[in-house]
N, C-alpha and C. Protein backbone atom coordinates (compact mmCIF):
# COMPACT_ATOMS: atom_id res chain seq x y z
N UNK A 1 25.43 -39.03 -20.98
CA UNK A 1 24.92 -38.31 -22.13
C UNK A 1 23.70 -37.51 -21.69
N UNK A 2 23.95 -35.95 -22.00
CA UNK A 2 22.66 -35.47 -22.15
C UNK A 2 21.27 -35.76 -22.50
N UNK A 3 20.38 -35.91 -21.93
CA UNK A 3 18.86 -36.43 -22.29
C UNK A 3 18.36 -34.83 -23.00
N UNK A 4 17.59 -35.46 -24.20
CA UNK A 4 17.55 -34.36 -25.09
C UNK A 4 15.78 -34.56 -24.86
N UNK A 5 15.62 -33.47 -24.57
CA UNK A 5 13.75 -33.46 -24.92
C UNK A 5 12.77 -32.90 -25.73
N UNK A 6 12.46 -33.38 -26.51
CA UNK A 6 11.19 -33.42 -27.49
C UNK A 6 10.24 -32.18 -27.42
N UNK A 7 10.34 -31.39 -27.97
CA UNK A 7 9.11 -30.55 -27.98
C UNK A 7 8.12 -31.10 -28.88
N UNK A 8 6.73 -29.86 -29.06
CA UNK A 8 6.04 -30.52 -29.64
C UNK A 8 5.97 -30.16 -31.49
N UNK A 9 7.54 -29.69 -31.78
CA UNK A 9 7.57 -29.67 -33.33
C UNK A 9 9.18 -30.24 -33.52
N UNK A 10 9.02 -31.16 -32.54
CA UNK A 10 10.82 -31.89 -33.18
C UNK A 10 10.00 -33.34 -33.80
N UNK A 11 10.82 -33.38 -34.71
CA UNK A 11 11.05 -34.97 -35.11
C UNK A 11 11.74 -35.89 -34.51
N UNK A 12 11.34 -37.00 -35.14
CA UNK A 12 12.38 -37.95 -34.60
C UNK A 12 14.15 -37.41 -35.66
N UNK A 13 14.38 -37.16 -36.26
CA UNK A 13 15.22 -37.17 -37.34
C UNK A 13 15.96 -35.60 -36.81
N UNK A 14 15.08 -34.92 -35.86
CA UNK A 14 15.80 -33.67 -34.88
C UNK A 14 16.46 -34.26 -34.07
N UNK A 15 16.07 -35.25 -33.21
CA UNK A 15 16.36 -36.21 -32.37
C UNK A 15 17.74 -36.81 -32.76
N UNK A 16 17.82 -37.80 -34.01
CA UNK A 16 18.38 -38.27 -33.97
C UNK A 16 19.95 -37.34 -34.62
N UNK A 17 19.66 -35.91 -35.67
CA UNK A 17 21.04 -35.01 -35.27
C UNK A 17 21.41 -34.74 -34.95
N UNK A 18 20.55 -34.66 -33.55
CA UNK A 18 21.23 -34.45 -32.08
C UNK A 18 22.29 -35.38 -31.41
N UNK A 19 21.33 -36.37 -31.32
CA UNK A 19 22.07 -37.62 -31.01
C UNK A 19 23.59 -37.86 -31.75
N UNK A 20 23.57 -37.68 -33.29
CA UNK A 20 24.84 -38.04 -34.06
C UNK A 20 25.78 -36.43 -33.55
N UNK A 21 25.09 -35.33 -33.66
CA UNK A 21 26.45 -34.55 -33.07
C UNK A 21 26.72 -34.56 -31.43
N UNK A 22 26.20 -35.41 -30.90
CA UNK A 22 26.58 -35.53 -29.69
C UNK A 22 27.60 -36.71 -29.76
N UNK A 23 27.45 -37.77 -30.10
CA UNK A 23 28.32 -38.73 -30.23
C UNK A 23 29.61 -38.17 -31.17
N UNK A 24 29.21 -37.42 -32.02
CA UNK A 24 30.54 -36.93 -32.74
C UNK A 24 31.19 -36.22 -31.83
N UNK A 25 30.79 -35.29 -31.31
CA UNK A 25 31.36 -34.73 -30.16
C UNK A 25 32.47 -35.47 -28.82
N UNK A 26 31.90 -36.67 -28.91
CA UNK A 26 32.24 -37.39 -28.15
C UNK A 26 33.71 -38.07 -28.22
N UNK A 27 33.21 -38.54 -29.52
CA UNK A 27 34.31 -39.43 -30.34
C UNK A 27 35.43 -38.24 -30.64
N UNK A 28 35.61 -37.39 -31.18
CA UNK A 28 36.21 -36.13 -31.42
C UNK A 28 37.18 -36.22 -30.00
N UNK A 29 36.77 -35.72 -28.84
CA UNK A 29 37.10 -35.92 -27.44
C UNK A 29 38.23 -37.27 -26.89
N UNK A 30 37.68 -38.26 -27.60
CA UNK A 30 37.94 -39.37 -26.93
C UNK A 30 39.34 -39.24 -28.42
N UNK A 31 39.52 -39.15 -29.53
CA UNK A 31 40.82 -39.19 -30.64
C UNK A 31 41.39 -37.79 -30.05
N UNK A 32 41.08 -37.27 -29.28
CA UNK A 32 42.23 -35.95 -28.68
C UNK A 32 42.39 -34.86 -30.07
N UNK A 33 41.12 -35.13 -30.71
CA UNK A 33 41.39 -33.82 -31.59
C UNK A 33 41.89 -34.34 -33.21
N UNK A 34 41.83 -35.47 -33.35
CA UNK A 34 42.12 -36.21 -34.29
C UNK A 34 40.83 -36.21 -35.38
N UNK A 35 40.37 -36.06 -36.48
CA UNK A 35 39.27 -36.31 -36.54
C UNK A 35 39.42 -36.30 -38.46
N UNK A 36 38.89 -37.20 -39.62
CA UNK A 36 39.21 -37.59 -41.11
C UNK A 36 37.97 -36.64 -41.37
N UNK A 37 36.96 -36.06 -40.52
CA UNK A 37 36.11 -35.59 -41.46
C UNK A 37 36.02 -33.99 -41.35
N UNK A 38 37.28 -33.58 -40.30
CA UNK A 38 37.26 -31.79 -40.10
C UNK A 38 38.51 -31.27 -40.41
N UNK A 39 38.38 -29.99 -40.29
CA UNK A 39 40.19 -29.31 -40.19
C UNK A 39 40.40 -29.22 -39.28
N UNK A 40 41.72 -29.25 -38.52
CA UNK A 40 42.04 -28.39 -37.24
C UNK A 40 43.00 -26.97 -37.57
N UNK A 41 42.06 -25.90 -36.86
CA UNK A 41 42.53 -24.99 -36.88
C UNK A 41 43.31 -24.29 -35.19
N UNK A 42 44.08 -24.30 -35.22
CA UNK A 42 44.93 -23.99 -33.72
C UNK A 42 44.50 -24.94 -32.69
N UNK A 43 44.79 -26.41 -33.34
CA UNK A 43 44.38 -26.98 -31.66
C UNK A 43 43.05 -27.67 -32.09
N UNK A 44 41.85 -27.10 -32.44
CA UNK A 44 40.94 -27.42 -32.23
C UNK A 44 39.88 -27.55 -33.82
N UNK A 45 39.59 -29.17 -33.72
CA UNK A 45 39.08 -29.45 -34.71
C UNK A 45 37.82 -28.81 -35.25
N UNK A 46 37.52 -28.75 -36.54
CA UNK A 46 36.09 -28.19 -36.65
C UNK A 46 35.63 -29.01 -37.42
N UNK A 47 34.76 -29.97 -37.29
CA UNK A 47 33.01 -30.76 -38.30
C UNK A 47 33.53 -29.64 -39.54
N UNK A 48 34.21 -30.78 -40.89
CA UNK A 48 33.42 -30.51 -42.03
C UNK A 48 31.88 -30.84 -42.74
N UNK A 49 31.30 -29.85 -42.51
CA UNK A 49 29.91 -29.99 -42.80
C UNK A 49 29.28 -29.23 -43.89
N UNK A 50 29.00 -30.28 -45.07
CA UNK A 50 29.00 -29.14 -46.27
C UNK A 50 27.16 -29.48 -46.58
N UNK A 51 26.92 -29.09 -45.62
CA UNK A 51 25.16 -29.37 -45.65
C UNK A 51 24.55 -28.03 -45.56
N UNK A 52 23.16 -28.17 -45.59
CA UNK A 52 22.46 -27.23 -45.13
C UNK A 52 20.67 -27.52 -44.80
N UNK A 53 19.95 -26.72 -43.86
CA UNK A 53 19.10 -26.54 -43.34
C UNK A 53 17.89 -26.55 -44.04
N UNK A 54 17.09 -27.32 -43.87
CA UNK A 54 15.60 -26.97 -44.59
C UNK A 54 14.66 -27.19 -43.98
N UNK A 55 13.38 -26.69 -44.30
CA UNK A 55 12.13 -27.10 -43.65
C UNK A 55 11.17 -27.34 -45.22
N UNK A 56 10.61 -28.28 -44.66
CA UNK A 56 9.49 -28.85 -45.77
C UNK A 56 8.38 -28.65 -45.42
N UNK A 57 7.36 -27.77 -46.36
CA UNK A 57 5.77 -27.81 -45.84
C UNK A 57 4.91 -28.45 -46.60
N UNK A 58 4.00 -29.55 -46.49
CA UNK A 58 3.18 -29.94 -46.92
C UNK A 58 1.63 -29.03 -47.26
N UNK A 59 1.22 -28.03 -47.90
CA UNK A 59 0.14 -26.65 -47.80
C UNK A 59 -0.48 -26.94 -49.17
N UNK A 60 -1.92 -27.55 -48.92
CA UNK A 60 -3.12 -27.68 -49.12
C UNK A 60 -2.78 -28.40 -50.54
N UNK A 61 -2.54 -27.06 -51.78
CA UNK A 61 -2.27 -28.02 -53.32
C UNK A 61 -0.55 -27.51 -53.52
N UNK A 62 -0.07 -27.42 -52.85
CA UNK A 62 1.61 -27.06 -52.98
C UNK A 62 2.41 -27.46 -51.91
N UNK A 63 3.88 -27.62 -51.75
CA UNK A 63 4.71 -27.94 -51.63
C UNK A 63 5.88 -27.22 -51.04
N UNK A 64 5.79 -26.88 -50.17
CA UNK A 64 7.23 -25.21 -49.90
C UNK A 64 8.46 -26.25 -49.11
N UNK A 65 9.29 -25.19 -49.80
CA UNK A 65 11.01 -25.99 -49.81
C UNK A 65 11.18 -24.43 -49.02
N UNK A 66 12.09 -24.41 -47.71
CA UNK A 66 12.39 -23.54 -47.59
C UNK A 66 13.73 -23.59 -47.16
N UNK A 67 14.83 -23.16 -47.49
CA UNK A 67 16.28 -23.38 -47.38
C UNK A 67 17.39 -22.13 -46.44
N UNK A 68 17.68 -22.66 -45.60
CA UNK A 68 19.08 -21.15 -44.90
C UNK A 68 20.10 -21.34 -45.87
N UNK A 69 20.42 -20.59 -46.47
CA UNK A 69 22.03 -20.60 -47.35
C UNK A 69 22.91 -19.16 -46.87
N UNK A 70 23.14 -18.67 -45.48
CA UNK A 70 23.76 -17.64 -45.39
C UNK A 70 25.02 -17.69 -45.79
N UNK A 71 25.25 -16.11 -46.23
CA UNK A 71 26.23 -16.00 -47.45
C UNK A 71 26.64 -16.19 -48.60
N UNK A 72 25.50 -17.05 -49.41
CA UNK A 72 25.43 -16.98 -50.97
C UNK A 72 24.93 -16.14 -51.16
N UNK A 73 25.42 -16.10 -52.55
CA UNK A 73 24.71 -14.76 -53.65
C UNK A 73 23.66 -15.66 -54.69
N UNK A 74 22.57 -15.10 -54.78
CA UNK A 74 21.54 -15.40 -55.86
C UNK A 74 22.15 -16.37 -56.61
N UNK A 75 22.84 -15.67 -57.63
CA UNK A 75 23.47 -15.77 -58.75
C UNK A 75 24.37 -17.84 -58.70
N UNK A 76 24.96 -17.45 -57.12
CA UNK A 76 25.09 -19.01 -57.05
C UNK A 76 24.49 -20.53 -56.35
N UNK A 77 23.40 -20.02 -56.43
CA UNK A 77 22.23 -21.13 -56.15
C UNK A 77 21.35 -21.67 -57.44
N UNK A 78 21.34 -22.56 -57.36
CA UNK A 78 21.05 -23.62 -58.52
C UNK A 78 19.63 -24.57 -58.05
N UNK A 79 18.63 -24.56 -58.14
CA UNK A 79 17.64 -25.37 -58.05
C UNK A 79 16.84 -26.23 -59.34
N UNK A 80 16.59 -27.49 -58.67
CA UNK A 80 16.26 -28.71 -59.90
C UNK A 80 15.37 -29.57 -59.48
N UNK A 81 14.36 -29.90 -60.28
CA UNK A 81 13.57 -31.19 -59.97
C UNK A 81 13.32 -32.37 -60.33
N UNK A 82 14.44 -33.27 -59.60
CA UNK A 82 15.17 -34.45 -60.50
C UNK A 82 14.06 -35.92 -61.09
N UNK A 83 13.06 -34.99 -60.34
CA UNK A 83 11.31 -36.04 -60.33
C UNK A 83 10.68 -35.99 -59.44
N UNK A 84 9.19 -36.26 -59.90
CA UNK A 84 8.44 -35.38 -58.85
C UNK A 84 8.39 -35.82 -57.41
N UNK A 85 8.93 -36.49 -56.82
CA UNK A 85 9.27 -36.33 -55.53
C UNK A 85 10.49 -35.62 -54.93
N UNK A 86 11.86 -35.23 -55.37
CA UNK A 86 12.96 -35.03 -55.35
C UNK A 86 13.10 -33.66 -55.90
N UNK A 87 13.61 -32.81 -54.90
CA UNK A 87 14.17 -31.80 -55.53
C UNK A 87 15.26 -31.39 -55.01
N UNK A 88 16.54 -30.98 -56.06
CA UNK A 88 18.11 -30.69 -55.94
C UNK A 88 18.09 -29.19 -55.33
N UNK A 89 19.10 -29.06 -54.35
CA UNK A 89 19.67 -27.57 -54.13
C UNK A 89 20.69 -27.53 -54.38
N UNK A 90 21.72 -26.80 -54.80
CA UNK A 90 22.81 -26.78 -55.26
C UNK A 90 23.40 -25.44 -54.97
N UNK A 91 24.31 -24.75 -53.79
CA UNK A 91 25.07 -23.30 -53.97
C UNK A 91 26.43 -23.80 -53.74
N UNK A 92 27.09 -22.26 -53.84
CA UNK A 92 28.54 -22.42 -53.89
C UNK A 92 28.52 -20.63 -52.72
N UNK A 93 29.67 -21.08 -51.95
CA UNK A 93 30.20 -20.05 -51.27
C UNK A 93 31.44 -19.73 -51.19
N UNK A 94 31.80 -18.44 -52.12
CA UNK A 94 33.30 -18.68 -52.24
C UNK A 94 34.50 -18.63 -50.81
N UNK A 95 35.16 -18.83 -50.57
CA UNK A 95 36.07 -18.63 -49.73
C UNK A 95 37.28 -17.62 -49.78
N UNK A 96 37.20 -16.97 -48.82
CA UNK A 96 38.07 -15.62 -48.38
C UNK A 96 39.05 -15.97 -49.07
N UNK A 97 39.82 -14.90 -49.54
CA UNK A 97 41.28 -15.01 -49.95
C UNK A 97 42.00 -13.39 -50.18
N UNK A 98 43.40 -13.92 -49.90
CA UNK A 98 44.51 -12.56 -49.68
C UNK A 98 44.07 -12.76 -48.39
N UNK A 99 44.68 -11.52 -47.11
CA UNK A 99 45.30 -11.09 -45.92
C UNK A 99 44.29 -11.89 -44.88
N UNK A 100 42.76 -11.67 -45.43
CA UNK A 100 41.83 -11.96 -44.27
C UNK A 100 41.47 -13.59 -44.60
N UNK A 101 42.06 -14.62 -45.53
CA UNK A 101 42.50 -15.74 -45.13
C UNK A 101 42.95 -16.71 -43.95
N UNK A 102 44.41 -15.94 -43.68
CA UNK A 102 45.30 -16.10 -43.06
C UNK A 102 45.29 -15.62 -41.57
N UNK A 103 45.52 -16.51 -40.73
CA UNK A 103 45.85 -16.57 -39.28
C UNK A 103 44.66 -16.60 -38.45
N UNK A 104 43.70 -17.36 -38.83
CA UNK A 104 42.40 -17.71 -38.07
C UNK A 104 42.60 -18.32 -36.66
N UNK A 105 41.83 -17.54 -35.62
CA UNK A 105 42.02 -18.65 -34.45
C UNK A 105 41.02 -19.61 -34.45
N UNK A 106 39.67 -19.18 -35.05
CA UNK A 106 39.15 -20.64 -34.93
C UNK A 106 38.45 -20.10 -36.44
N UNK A 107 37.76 -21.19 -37.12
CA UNK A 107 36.98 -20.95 -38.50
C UNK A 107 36.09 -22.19 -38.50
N UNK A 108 34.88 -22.12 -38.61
CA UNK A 108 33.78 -22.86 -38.65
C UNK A 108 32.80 -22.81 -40.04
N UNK A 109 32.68 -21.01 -40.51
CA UNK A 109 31.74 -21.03 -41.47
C UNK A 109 32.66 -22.23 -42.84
N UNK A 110 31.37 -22.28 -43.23
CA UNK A 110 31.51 -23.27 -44.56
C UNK A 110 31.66 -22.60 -45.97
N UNK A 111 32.46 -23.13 -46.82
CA UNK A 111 32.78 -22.81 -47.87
C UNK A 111 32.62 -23.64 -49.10
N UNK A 112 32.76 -23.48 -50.29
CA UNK A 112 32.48 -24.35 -51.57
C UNK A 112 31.15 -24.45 -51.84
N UNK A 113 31.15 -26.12 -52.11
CA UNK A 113 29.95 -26.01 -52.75
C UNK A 113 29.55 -27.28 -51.66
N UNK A 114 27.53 -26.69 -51.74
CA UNK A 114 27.05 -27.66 -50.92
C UNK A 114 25.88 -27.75 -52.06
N UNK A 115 25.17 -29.34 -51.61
CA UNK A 115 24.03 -29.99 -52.45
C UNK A 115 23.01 -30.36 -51.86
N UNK A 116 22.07 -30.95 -51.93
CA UNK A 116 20.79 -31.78 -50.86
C UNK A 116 20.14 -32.03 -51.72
N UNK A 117 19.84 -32.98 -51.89
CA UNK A 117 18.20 -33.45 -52.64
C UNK A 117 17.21 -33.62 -51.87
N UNK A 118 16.63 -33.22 -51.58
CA UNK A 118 15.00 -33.33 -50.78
C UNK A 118 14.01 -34.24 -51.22
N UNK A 119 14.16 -34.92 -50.14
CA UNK A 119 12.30 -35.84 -50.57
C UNK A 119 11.12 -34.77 -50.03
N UNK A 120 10.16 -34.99 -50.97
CA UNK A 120 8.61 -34.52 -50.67
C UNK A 120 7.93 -35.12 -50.77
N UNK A 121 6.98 -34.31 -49.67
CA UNK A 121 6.05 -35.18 -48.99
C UNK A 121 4.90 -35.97 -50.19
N UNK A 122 4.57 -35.43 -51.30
CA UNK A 122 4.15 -35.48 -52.60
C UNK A 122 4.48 -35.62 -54.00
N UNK A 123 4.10 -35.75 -54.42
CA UNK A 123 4.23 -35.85 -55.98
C UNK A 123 4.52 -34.28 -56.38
N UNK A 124 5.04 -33.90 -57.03
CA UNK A 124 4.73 -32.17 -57.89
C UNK A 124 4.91 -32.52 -59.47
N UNK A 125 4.60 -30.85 -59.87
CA UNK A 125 4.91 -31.18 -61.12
C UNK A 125 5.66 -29.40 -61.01
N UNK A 126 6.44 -29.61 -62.31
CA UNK A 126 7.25 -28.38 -62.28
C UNK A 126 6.71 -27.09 -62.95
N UNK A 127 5.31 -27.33 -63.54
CA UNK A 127 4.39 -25.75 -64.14
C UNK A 127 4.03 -25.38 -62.64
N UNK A 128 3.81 -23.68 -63.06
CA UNK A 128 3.62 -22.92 -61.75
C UNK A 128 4.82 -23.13 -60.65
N UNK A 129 5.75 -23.71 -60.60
CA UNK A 129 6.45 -23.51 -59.61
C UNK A 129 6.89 -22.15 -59.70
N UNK A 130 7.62 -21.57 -58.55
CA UNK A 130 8.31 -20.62 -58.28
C UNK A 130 9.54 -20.46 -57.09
N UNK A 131 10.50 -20.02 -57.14
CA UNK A 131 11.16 -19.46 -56.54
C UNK A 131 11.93 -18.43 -55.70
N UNK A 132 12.14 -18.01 -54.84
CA UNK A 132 12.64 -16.62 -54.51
C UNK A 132 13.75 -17.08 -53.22
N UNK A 133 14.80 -16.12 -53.86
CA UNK A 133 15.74 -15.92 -52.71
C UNK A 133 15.89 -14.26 -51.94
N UNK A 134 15.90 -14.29 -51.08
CA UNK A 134 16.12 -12.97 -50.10
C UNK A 134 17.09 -13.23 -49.19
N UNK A 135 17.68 -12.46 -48.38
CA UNK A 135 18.79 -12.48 -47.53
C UNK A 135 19.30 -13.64 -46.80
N UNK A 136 19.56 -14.81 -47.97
CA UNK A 136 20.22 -15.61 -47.63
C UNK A 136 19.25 -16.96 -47.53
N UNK A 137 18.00 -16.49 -47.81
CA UNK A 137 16.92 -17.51 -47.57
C UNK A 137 16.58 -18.38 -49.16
N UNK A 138 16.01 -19.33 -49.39
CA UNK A 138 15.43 -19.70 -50.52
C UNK A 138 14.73 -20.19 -50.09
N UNK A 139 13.17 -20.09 -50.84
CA UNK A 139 11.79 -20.36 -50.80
C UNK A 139 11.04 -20.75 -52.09
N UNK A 140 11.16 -21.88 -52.21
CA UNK A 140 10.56 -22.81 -53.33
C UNK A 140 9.21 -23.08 -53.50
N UNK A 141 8.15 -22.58 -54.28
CA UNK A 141 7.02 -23.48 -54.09
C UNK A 141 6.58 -23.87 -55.23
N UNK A 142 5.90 -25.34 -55.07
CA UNK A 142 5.55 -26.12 -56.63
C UNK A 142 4.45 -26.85 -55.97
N UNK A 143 3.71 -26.75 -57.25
CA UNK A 143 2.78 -27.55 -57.23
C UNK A 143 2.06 -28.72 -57.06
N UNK A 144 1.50 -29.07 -56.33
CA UNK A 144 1.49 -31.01 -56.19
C UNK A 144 0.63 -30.93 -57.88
N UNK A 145 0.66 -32.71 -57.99
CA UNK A 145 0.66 -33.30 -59.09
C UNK A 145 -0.62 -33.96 -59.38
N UNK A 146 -1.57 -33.57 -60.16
CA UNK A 146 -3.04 -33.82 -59.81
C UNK A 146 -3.10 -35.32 -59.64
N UNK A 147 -3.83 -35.86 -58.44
CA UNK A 147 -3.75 -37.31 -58.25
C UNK A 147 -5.02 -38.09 -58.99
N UNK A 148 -4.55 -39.06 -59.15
CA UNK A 148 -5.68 -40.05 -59.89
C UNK A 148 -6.36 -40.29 -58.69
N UNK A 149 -7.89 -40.19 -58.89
CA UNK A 149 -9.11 -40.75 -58.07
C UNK A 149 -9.71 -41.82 -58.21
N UNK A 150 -8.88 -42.79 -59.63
CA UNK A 150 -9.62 -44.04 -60.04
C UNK A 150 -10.35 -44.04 -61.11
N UNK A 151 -10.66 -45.41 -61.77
CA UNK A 151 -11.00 -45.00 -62.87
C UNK A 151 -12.40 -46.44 -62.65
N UNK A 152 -13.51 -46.43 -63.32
CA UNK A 152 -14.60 -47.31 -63.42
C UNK A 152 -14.19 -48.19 -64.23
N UNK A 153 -14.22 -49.61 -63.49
CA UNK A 153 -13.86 -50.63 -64.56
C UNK A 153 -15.39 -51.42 -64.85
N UNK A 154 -15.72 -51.74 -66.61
CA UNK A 154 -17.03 -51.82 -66.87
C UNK A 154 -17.05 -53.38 -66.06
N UNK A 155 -18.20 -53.43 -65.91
CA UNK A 155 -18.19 -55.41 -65.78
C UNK A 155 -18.98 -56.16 -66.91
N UNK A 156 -18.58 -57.09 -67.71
CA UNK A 156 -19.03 -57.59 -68.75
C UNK A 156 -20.18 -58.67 -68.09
């Protein structure tokens, strides 16, 4: 197995997707192309993977969600904040159809619908948040959640 090395902005959790698509890779190899969680298209299997990419920033009194969704449209991205640690992504990418369907030698991009709930690093609250999507990007930012500093308990 490849030894994978650490820069100084990987995680462990970079690390370890590495690690799982290497072993998938592996296993894939070793079933000769057999595989319950991809399609095979001519021969050769492809990872159904209905995920997607994010980076989380922790910045000063806010929170940035920043998401790759290439090839959605605005219109089908859906964002939610299921509580203030958790927030839902939700798009849909439709899939080709008629002539340019048909007779793929290999097909990888992803289609339907994909989801993620995100943990943050904080608490938020959902006033002042905002949103924006641009060429395929989404960029979330919300507010952290004013924290309690304690309260004076009298002594009798």
């Amino acid at each position: 197995m490849a030894r994978i090395e650490r820069g100084p902005y990987r995680t462990i959790w970079q690390d370890f997707d590495d690690l799982m698509a290497e072993m998938e890779s592996r296993f894939q190899s070793m079933l000769g192309g057999i595989s319950a969680r991809g399609e095979e298209v001519r021969g050769r299997v492809v990872p159904a993977v209905r995920d997607f990419r994010v980076d989380v920033r922790d910045h000063e009194d806010e929170v940035i969600v920043v998401a790759d969704l290439p090839g959605v449209e605005k219109e089908n991205v859906a964002v939610r904040l299921t509580d203030p640690q958790h927030l839902e992504i939700t798009s849909r990418r439709a899939e080709e159809t008629g002539e340019e369907s048909r007779d793929f030698f290999m097909r990888e991009r992803i289609y339907g619908q994909m989801s993620r709930t995100v943990l943050l690093p904080a608490e938020v609250t959902e006033e002042s948040s905002a949103a924006s999507f641009k060429n395929g990007v989404l960029e979330v930012r919300l507010k952290k959640a004013p924290s309690e500093t304690g309260t004076t308990i009298p002594i009798e």
